[in-house]
C-alpha atoms as a PDB file:
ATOM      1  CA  UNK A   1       7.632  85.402 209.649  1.00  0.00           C
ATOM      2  CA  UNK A   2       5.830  85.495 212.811  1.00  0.00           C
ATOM      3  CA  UNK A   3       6.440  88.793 214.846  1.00  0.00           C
ATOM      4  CA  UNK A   4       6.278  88.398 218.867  1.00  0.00           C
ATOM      5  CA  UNK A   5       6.195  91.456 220.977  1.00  0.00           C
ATOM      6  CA  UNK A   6       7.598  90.983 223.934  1.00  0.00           C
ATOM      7  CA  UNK A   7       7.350  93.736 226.964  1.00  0.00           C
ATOM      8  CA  UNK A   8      10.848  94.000 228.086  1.00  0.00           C
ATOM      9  CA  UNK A   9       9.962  96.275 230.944  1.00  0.00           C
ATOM     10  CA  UNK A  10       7.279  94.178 232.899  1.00  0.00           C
ATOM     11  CA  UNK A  11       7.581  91.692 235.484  1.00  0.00           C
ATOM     12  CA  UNK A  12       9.553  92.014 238.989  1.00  0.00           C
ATOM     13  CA  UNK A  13      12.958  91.300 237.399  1.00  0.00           C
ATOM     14  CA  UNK A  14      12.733  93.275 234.404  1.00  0.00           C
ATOM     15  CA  UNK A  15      14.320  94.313 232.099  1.00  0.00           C
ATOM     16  CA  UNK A  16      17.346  92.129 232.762  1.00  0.00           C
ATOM     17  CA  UNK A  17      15.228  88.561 232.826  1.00  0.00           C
ATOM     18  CA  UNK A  18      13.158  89.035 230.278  1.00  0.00           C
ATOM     19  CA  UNK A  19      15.839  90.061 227.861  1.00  0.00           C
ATOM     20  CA  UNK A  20      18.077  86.574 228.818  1.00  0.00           C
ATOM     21  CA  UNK A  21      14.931  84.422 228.459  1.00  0.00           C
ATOM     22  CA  UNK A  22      14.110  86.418 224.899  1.00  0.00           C
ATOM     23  CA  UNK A  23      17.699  85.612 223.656  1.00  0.00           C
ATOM     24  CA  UNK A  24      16.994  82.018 224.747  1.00  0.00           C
ATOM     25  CA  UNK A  25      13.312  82.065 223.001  1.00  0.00           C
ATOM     26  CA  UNK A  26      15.087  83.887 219.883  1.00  0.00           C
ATOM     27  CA  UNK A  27      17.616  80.301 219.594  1.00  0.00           C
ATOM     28  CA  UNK A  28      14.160  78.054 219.714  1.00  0.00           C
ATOM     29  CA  UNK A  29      12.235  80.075 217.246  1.00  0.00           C
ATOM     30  CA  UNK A  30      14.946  80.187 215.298  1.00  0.00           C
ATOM     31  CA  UNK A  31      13.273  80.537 211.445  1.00  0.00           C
ATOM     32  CA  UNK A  32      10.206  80.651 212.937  1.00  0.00           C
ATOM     33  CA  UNK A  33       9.285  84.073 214.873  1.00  0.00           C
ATOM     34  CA  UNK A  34      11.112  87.226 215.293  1.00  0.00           C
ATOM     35  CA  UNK A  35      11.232  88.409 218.653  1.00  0.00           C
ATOM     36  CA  UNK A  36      10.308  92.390 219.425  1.00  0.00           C
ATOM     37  CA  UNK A  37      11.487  93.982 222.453  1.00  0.00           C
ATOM     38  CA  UNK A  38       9.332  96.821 223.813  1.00  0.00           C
ATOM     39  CA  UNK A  39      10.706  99.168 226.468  1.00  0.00           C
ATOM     40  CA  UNK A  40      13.736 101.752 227.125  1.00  0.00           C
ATOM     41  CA  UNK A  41      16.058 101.015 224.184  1.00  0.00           C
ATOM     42  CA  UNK A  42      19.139 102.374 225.454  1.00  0.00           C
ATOM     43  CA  UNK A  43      18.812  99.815 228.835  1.00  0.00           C
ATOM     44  CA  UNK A  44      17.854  96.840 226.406  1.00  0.00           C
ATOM     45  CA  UNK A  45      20.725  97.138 224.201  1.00  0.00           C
ATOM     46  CA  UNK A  46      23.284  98.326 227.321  1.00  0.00           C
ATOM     47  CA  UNK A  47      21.973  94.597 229.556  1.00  0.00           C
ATOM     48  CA  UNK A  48      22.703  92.877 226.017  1.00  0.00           C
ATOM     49  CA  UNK A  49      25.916  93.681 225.778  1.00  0.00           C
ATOM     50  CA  UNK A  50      26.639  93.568 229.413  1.00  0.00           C
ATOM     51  CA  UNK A  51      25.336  89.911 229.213  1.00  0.00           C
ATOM     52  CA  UNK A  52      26.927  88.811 225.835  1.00  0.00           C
ATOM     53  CA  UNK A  53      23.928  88.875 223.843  1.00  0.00           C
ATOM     54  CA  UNK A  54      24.104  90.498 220.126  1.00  0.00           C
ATOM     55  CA  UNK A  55      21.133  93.632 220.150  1.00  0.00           C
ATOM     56  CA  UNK A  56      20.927  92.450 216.626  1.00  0.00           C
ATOM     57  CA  UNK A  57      19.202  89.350 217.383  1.00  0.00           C
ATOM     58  CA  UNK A  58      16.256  91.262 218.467  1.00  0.00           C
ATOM     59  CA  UNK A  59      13.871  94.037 216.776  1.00  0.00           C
ATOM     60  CA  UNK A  60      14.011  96.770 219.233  1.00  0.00           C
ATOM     61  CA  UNK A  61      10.746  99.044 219.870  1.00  0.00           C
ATOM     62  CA  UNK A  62      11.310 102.131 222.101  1.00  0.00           C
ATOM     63  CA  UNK A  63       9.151 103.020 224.494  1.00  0.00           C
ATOM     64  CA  UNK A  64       9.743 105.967 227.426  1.00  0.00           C
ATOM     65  CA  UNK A  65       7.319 105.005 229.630  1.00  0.00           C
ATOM     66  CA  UNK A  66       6.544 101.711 231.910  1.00  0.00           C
ATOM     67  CA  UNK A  67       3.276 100.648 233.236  1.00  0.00           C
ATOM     68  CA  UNK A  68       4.371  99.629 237.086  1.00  0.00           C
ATOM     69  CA  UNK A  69       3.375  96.349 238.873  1.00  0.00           C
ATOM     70  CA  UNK A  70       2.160  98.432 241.884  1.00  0.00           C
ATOM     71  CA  UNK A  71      -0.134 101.327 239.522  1.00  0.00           C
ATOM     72  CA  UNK A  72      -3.696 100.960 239.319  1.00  0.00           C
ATOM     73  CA  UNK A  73      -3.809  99.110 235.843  1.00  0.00           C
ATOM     74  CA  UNK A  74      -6.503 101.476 234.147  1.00  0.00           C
ATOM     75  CA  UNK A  75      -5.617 104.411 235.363  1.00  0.00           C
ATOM     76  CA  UNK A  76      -1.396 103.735 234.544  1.00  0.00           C
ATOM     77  CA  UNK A  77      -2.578 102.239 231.062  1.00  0.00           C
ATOM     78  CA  UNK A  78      -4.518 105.254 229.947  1.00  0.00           C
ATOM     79  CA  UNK A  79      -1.884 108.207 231.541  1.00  0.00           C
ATOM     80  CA  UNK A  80       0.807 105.957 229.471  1.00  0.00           C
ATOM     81  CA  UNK A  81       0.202 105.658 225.926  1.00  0.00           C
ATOM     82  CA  UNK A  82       4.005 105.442 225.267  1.00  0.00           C
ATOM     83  CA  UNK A  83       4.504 102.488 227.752  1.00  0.00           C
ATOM     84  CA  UNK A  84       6.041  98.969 226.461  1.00  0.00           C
ATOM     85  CA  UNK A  85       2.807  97.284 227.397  1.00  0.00           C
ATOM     86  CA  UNK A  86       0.055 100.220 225.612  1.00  0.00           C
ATOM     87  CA  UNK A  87       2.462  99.912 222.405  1.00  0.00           C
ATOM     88  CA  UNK A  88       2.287  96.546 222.466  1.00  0.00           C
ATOM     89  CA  UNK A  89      -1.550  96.214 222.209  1.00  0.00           C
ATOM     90  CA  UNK A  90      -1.126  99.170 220.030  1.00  0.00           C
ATOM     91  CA  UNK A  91       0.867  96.767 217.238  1.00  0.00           C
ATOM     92  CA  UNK A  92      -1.003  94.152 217.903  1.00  0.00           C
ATOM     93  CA  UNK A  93      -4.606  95.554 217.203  1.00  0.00           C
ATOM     94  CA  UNK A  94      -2.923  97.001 213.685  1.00  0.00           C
ATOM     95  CA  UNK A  95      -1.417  93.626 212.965  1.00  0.00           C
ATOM     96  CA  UNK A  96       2.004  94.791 212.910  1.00  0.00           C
ATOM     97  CA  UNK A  97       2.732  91.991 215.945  1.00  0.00           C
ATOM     98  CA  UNK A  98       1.121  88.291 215.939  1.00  0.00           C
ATOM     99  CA  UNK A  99       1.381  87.858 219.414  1.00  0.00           C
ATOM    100  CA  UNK A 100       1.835  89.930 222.460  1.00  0.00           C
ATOM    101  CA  UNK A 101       3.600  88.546 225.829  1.00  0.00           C
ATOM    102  CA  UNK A 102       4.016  90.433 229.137  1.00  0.00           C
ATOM    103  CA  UNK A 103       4.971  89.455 232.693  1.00  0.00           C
ATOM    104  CA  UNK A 104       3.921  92.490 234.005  1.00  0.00           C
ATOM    105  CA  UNK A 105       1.219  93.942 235.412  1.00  0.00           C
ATOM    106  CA  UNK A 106      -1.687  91.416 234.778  1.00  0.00           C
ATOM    107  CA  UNK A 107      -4.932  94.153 235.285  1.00  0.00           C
ATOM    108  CA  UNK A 108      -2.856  96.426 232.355  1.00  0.00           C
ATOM    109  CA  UNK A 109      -2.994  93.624 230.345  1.00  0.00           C
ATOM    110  CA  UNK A 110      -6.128  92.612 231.170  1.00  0.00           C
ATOM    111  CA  UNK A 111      -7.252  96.397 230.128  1.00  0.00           C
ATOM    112  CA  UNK A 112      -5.427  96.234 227.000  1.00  0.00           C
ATOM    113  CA  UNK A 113      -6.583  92.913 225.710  1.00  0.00           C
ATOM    114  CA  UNK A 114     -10.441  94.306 226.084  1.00  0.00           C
ATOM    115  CA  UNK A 115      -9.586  97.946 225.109  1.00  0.00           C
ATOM    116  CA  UNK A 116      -7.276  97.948 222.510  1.00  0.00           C
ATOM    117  CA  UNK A 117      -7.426  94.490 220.942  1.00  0.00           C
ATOM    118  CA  UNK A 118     -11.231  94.145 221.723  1.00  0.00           C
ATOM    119  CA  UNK A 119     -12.864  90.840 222.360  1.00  0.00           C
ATOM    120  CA  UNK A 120     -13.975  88.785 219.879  1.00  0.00           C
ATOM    121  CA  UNK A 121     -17.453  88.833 218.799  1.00  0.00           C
ATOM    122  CA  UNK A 122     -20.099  86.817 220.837  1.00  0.00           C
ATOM    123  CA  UNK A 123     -17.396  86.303 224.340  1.00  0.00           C
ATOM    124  CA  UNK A 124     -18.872  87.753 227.250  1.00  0.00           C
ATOM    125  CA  UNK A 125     -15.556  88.533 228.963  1.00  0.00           C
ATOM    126  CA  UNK A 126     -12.037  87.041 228.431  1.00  0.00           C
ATOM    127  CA  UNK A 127     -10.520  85.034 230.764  1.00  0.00           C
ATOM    128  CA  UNK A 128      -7.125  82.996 231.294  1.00  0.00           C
ATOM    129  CA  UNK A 129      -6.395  79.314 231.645  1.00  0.00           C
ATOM    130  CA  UNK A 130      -3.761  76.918 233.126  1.00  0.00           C
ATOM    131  CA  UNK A 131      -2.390  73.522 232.112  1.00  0.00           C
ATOM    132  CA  UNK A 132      -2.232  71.928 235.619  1.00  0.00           C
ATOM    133  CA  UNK A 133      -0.531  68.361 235.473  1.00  0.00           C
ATOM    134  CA  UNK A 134      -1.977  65.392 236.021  1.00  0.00           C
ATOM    135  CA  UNK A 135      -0.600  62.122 237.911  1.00  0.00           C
ATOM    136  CA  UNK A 136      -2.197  60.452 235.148  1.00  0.00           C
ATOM    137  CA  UNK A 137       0.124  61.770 232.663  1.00  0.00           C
ATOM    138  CA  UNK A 138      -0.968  65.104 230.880  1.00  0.00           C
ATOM    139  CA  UNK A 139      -2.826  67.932 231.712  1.00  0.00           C
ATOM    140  CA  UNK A 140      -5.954  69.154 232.672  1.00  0.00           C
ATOM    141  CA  UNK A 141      -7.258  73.053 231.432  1.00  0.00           C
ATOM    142  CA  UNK A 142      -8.571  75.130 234.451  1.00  0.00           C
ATOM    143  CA  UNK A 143     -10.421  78.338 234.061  1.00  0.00           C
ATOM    144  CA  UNK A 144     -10.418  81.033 234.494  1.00  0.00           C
ATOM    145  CA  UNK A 145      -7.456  81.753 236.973  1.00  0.00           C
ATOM    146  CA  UNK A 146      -8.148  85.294 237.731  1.00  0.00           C
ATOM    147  CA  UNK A 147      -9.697  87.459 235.270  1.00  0.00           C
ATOM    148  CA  UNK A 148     -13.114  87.437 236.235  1.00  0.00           C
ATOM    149  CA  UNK A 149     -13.170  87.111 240.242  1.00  0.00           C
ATOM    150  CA  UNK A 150     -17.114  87.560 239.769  1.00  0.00           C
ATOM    151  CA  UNK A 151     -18.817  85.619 237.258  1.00  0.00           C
ATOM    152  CA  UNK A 152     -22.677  84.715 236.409  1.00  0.00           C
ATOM    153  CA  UNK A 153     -23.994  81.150 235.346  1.00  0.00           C
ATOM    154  CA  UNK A 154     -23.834  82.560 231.450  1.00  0.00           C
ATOM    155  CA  UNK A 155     -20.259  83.507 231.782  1.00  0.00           C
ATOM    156  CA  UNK A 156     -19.231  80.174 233.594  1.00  0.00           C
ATOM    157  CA  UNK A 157     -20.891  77.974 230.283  1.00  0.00           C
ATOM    158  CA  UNK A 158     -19.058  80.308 227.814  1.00  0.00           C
ATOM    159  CA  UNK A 159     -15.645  79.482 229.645  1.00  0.00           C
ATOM    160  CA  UNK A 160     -16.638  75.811 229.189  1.00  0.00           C
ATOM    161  CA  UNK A 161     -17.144  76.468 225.551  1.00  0.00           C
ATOM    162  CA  UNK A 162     -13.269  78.415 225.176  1.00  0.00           C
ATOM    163  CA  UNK A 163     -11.915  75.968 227.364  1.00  0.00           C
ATOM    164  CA  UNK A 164     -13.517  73.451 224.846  1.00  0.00           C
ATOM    165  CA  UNK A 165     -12.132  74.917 221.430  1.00  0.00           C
ATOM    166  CA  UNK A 166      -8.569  75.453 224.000  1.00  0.00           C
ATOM    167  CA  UNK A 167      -8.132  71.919 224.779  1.00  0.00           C
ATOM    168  CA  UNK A 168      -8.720  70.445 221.010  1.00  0.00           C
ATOM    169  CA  UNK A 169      -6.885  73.024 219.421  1.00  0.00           C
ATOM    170  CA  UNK A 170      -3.503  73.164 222.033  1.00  0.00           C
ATOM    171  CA  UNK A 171      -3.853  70.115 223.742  1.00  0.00           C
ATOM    172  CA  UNK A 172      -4.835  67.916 221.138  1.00  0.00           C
ATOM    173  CA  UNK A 173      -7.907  66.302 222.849  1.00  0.00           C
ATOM    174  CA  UNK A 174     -10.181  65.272 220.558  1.00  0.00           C
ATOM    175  CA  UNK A 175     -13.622  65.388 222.852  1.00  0.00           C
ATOM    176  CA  UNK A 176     -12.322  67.125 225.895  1.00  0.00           C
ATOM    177  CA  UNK A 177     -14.745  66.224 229.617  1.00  0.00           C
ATOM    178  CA  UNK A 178     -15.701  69.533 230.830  1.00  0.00           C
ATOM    179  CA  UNK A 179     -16.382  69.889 234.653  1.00  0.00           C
ATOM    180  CA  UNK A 180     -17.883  73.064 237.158  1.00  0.00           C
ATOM    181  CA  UNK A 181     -15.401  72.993 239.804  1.00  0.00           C
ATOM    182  CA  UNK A 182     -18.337  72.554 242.865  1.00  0.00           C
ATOM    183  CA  UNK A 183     -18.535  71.802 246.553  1.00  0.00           C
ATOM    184  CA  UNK A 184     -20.159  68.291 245.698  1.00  0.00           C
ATOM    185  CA  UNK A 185     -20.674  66.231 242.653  1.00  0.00           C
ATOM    186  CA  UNK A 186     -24.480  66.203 243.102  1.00  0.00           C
ATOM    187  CA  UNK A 187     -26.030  68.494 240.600  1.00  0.00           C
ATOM    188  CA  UNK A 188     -28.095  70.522 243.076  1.00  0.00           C
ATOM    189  CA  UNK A 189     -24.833  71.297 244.995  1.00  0.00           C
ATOM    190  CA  UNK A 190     -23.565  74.946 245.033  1.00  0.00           C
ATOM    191  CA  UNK A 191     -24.785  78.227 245.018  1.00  0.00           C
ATOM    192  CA  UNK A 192     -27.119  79.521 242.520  1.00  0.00           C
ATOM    193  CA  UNK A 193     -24.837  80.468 240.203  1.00  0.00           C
ATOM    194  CA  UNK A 194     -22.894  76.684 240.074  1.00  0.00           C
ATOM    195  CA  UNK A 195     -26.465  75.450 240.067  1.00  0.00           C
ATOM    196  CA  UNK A 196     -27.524  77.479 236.895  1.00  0.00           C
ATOM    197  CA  UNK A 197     -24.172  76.864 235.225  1.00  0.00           C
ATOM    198  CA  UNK A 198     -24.434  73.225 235.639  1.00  0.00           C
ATOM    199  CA  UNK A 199     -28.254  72.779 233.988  1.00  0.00           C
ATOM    200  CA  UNK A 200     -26.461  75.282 230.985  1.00  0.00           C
ATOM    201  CA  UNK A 201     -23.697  72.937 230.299  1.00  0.00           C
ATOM    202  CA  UNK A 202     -25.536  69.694 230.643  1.00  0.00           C
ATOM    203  CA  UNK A 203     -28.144  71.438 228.417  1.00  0.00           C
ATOM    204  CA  UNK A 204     -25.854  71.947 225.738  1.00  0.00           C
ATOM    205  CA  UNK A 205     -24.944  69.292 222.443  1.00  0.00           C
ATOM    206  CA  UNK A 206     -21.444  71.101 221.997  1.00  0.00           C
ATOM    207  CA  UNK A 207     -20.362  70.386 225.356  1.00  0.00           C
ATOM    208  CA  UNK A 208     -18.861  66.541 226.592  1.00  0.00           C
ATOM    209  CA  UNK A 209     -20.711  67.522 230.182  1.00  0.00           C
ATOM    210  CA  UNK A 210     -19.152  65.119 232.749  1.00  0.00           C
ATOM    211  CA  UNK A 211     -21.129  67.004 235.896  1.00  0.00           C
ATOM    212  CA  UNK A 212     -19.359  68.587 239.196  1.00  0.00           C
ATOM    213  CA  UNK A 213     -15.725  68.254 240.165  1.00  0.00           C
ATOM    214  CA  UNK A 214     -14.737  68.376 243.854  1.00  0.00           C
ATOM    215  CA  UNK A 215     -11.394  69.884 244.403  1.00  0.00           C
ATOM    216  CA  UNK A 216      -9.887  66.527 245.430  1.00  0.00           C
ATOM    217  CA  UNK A 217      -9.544  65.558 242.725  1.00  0.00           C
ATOM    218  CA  UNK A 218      -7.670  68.494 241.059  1.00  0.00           C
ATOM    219  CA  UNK A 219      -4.853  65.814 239.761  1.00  0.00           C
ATOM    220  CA  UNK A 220      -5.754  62.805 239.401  1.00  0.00           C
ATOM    221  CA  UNK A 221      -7.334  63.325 235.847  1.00  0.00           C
ATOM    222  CA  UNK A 222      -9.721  60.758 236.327  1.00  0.00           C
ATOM    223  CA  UNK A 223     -12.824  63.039 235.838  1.00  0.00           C
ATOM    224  CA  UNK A 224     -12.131  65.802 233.373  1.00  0.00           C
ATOM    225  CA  UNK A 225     -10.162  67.920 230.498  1.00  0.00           C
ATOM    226  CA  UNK A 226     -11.257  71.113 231.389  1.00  0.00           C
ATOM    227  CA  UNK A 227     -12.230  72.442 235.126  1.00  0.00           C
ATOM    228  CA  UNK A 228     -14.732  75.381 234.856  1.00  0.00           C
ATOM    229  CA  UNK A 229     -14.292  77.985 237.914  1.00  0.00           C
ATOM    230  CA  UNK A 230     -15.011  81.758 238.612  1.00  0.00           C
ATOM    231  CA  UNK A 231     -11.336  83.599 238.464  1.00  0.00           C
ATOM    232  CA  UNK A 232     -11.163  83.879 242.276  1.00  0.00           C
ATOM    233  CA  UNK A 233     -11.767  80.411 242.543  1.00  0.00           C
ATOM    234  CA  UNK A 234      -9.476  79.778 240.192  1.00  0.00           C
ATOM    235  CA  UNK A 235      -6.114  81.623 241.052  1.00  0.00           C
ATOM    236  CA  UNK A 236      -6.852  79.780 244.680  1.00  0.00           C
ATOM    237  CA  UNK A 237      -6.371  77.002 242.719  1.00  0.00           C
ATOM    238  CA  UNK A 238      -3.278  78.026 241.112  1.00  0.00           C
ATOM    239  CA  UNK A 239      -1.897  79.742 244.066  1.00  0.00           C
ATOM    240  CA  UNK A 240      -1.950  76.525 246.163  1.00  0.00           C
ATOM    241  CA  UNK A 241      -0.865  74.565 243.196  1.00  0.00           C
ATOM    242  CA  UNK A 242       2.273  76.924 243.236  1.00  0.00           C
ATOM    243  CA  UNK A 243       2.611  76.843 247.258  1.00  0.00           C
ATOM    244  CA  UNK A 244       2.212  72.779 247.183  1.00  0.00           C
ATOM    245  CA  UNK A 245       5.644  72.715 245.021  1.00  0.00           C
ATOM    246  CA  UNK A 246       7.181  75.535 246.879  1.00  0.00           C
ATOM    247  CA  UNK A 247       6.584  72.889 250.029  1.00  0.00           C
ATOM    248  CA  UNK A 248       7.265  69.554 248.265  1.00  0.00           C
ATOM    249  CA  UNK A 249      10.717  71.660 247.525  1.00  0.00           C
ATOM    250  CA  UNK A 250      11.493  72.523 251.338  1.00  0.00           C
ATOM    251  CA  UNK A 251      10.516  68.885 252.363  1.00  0.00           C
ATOM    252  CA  UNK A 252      13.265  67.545 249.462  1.00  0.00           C
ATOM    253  CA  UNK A 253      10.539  66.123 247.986  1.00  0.00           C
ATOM    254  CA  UNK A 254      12.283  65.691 244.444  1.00  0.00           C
ATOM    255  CA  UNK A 255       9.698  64.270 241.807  1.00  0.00           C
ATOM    256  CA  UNK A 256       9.494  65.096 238.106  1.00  0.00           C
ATOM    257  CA  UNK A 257       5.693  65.297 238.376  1.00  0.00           C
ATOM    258  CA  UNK A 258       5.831  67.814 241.530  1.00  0.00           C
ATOM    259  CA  UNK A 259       8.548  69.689 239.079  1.00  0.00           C
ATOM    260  CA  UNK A 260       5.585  70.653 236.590  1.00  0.00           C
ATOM    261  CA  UNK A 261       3.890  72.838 239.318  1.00  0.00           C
ATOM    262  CA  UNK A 262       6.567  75.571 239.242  1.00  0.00           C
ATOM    263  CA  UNK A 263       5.272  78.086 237.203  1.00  0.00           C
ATOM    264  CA  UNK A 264       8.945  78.336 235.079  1.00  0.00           C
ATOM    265  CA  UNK A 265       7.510  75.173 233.373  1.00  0.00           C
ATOM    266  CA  UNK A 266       4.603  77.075 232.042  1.00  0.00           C
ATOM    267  CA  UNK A 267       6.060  80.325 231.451  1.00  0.00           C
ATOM    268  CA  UNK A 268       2.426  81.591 230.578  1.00  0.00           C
ATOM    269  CA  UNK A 269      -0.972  81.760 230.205  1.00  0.00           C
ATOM    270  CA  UNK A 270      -2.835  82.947 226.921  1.00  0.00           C
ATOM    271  CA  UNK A 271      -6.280  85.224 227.289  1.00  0.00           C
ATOM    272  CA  UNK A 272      -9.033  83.705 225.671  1.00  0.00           C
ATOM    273  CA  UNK A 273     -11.497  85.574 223.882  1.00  0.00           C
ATOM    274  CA  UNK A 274      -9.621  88.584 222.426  1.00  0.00           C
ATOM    275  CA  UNK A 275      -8.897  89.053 219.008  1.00  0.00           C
ATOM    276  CA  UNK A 276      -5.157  87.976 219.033  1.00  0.00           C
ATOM    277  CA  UNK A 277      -3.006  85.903 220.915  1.00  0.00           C
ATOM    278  CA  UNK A 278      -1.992  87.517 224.430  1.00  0.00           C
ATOM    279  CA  UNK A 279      -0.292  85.654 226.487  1.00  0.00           C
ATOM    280  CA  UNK A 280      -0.087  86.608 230.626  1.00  0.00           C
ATOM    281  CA  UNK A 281       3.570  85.494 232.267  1.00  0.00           C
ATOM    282  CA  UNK A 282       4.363  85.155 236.187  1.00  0.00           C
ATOM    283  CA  UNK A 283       5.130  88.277 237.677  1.00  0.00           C
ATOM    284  CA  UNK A 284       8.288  87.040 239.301  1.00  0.00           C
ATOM    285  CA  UNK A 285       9.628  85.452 236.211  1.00  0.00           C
ATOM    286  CA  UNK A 286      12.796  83.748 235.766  1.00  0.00           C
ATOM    287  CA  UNK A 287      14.720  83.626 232.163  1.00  0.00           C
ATOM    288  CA  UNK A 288      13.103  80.469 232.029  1.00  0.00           C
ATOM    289  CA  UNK A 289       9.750  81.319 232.378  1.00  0.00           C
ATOM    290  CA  UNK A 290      10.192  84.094 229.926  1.00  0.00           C
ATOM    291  CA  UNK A 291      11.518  81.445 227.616  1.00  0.00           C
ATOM    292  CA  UNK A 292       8.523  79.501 228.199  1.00  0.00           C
ATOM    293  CA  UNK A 293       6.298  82.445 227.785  1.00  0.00           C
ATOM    294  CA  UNK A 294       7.510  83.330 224.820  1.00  0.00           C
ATOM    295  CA  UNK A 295       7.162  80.258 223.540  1.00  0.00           C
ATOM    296  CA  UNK A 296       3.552  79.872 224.537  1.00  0.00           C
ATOM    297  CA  UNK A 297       2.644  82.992 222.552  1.00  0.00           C
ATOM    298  CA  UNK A 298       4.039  81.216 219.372  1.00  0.00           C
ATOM    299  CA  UNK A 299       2.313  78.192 219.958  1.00  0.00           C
ATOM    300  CA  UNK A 300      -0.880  80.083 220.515  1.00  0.00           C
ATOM    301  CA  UNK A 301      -0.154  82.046 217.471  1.00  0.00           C
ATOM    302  CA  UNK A 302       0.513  79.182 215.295  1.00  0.00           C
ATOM    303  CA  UNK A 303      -2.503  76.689 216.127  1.00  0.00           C
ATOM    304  CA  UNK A 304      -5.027  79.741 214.988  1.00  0.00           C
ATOM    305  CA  UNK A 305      -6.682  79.090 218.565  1.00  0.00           C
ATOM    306  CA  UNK A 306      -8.062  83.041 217.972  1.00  0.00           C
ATOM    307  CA  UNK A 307     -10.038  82.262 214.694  1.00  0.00           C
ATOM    308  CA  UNK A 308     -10.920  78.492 215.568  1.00  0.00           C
ATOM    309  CA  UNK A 309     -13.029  80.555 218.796  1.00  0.00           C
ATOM    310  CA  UNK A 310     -14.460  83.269 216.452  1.00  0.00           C
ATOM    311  CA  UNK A 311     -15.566  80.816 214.296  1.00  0.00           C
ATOM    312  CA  UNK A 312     -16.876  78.250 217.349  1.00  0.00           C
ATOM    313  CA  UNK A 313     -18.715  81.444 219.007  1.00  0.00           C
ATOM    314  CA  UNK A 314     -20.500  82.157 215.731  1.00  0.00           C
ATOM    315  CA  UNK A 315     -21.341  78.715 214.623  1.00  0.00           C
END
């Protein structure tokens, strides 16, 4: 059965939130995963049985240490080998986990997924993705959301290749449109580095090329699959994504497609390009969102999305 590690200790509400949303995620999987909870034992199984919840349910991994949201991630990854998030890259590189999940703090995990797990062979650097919804109905794949808040032309086309093998293999789209996320849709539009990225991908066979993608027309899914950005671009994106339902909310705006924009419905985002399923949650986390992340890391684990890019990065 599928083991998912699950760092108990991270995020801005932990350990209590994560540990509700785990018992939730533990119901769902039910048959299919076993969840493990990394971080201070005696807390985890003390909140479970303040909250109801049978310790039992869960395999319990102690760890004495905790990798901080506010610590500067490599410095508080390496001076903490007994932290829940260092132990969980730890299991996971030795394939005693088949996913690892974390809400906490995202440049740790980031450091873990390249140090300890390692990138797969042929990926210039990992990066992260979001589903953002569509009015159309669906999603659209938009990368990379904050990784890589610097990236050249070569790293740009090798996102559009991930987000490629992403949006078949999760999203079930059989030739997914690939777009640079650009300042205009002419192809000399751009710096240099949009410029170069855009000849790469309409260059390449593998690729369903559509051209550039203004940002007004972030959800209407009328021109793309998959939205190819530098990270800083990218968590811009997300951010205002985020802040546009945080507003629709405070207007009592009350739609079921402005509901999809709080992160809870995501719960998380996987890192593509490592050598086993990561997945990144919201800092501020709700039960809900662990749920969700939780459950992302399963579904990540279960497509084979890892393998299906080794073998796409080789090919």
């Amino acid at each position: 059965m599928l083991r998912i590690g699950v760092d108990a200790m991270g995020g801005d509400f932990a350990p209590v939130q994560v540990i509700l949303g785990a018992a939730e995620a533990v119901q769902q999987l039910s048959g299919l995963a076993t969840i493990v909870l990394l971080g201070d034992a005696d807390k985890i199984t003390g909140i479970c049985r303040e909250n109801g919840i049978d310790p039992g349910i869960f395999f319990i991994y102690p760890c004495t240490q905790v990798v901080q949201m506010h610590e500067q991630p490599v410095i508080a990854y390496k001076q903490k080998p007994d932290s829940s998030i260092a132990r969980g890259f730890e299991l996971l590189a030795k394939g005693e986990l088949g996913a690892f999940a974390s809400a906490g703090n995202t440049g740790a995990m980031l450091v873990g997924s390249v140090t300890t797990v390692g990138t797969l062979t042929g990926v210039f650097r990992p990066c992260i993705s979001v589903e953002i919804p569509l009015l159309t109905g669906g999603n659209m794949l938009l990368l990379d959301v904050g990784f890589n808040t610097d990236s050249k032309a070569d790293v740009l086309f090798q996102f559009a290749e991930l987000g490629t093998i992403y949006a078949k293999t999760i999203m079930g789209i059989h030739n997914p449109r690939v777009a640079l996320l650009n300042i205009g849709e002419e192809a000399e539009k751009g710096n240099m580095v949009a410029r170069e990225a855009y000849q790469m991908m309409a260059d390449s066979p593998d690729l369903n090329f559509v051209g550039n993608m203004e940002a007004n027309h972030l959800y209407d899914g009328a021109r793309a699959d998959v939205l190819v950005c530098d990270g800083f671009v990218g968590n811009i994106c997300l951010k205002q994504s985020e802040a546009l339902y945080s507003v629709c909310r405070q207007l009592g705006l009350n739609r079921s497609f402005l509901k999809q924009f709080n992160y809870e419905e995501y719960g998380g985002t996987p890192v593509l390009g490592v050598k086993a399923p990561v997945v990144i949650g919201h800092g501020a986390s709700t039960p809900k969102a662990i749920t969700r992340m939780i459950y992302k890391a399963y579904e990540v684990a279960h497509s084979g999305l890892v393998v299906k890019i080794q073998q796409q990065m080789l090919h």
